[in-house]
C-alpha atoms as a PDB file:
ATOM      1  CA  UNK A   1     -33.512 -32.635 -81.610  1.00  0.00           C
ATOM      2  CA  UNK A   2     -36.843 -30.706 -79.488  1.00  0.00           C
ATOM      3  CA  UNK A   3     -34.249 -30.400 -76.823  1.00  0.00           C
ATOM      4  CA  UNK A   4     -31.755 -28.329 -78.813  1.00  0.00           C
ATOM      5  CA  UNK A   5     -34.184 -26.155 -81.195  1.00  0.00           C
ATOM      6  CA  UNK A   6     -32.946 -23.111 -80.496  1.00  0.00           C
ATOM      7  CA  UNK A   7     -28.722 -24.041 -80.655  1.00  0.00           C
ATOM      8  CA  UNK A   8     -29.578 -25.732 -84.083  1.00  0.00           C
ATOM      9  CA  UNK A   9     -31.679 -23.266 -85.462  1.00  0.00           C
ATOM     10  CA  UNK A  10     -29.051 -20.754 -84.446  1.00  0.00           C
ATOM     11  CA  UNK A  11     -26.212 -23.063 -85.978  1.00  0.00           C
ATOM     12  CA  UNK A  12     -28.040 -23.455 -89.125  1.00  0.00           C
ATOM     13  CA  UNK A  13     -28.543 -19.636 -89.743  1.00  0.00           C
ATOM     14  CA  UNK A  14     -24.781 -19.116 -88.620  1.00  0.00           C
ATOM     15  CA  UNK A  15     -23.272 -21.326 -91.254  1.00  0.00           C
ATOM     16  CA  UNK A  16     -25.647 -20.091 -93.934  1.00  0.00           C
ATOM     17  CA  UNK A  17     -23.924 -16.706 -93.533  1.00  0.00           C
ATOM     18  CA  UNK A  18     -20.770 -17.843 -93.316  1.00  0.00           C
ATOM     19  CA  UNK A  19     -21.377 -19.574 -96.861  1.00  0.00           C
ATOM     20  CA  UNK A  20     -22.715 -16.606 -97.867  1.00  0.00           C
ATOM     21  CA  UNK A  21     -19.814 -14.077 -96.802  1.00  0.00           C
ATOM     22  CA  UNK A  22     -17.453 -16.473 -98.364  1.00  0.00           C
ATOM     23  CA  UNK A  23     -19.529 -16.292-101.679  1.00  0.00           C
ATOM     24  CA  UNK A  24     -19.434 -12.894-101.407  1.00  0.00           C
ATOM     25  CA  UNK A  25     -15.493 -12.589-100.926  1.00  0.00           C
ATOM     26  CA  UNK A  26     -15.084 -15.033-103.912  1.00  0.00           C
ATOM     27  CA  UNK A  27     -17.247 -12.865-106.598  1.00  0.00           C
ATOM     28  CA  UNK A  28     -16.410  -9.284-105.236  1.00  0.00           C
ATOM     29  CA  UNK A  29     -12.836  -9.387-106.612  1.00  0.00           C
ATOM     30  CA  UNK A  30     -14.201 -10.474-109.837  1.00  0.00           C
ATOM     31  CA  UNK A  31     -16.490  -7.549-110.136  1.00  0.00           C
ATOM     32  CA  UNK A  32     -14.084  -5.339-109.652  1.00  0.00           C
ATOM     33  CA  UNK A  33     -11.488  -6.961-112.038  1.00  0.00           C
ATOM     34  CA  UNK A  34     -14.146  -6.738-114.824  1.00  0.00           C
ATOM     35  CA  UNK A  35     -16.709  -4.387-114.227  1.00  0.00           C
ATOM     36  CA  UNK A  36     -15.488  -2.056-117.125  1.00  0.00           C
ATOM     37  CA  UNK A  37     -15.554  -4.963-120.019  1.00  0.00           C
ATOM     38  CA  UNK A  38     -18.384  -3.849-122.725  1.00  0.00           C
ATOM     39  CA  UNK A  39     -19.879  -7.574-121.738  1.00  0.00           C
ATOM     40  CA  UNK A  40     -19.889  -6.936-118.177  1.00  0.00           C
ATOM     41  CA  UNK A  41     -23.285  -5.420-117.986  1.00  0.00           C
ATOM     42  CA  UNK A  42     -24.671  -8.188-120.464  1.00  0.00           C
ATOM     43  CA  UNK A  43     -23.331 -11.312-118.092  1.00  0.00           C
ATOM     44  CA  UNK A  44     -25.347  -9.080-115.135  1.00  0.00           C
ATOM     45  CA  UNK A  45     -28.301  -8.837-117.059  1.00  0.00           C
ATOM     46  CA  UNK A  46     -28.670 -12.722-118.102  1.00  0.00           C
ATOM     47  CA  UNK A  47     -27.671 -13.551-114.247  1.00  0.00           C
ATOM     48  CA  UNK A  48     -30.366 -11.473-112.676  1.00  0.00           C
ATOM     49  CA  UNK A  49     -32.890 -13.032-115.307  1.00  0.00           C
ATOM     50  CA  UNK A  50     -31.426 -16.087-114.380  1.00  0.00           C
ATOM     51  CA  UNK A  51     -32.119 -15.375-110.236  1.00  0.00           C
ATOM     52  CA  UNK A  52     -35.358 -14.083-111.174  1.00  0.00           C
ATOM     53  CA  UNK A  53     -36.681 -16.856-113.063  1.00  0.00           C
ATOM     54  CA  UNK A  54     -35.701 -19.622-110.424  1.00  0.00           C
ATOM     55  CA  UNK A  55     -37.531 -17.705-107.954  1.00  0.00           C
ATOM     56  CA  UNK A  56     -40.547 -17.473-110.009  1.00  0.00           C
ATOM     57  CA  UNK A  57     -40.589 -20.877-110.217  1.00  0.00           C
ATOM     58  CA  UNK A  58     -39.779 -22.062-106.490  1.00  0.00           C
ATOM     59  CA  UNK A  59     -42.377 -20.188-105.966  1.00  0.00           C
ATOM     60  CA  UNK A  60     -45.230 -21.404-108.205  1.00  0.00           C
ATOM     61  CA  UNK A  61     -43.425 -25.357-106.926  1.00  0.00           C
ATOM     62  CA  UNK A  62     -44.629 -24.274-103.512  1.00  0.00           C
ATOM     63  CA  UNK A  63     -47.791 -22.750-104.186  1.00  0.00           C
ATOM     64  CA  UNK A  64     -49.091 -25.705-106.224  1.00  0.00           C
END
């Protein structure tokens, strides 16, 4: 609603961080449970190309 921009926008933002805290407290213990595995640095690899290549291609969806 134009009358409540500013509490919405603010709400919005809010719960995005929250999600993203929580996301963060979920995969943190994980990391440090299996950071020294021989495939550990393998499964980072193939999830940063994996992060990289959907933002290479949100962004060519929203340039075109």
């Amino acid at each position: 609603p134009k009358g409540r921009f500013l509490s919405s926008l603010v709400s919005f933002n809010v719960g995005i961080e929250i999600g993203q805290l929580i996301i963060i407290a979920l995969i943190l213990p994980l990391i440090y449970i299996f950071h020294r595995r021989t495939w550990f640095s393998v499964i980072i690899k193939v999830i940063a190309l994996a992060i990289t290549v959907t933002g290479i291609a949100w962004t060519i969806q929203r340039l075109v």
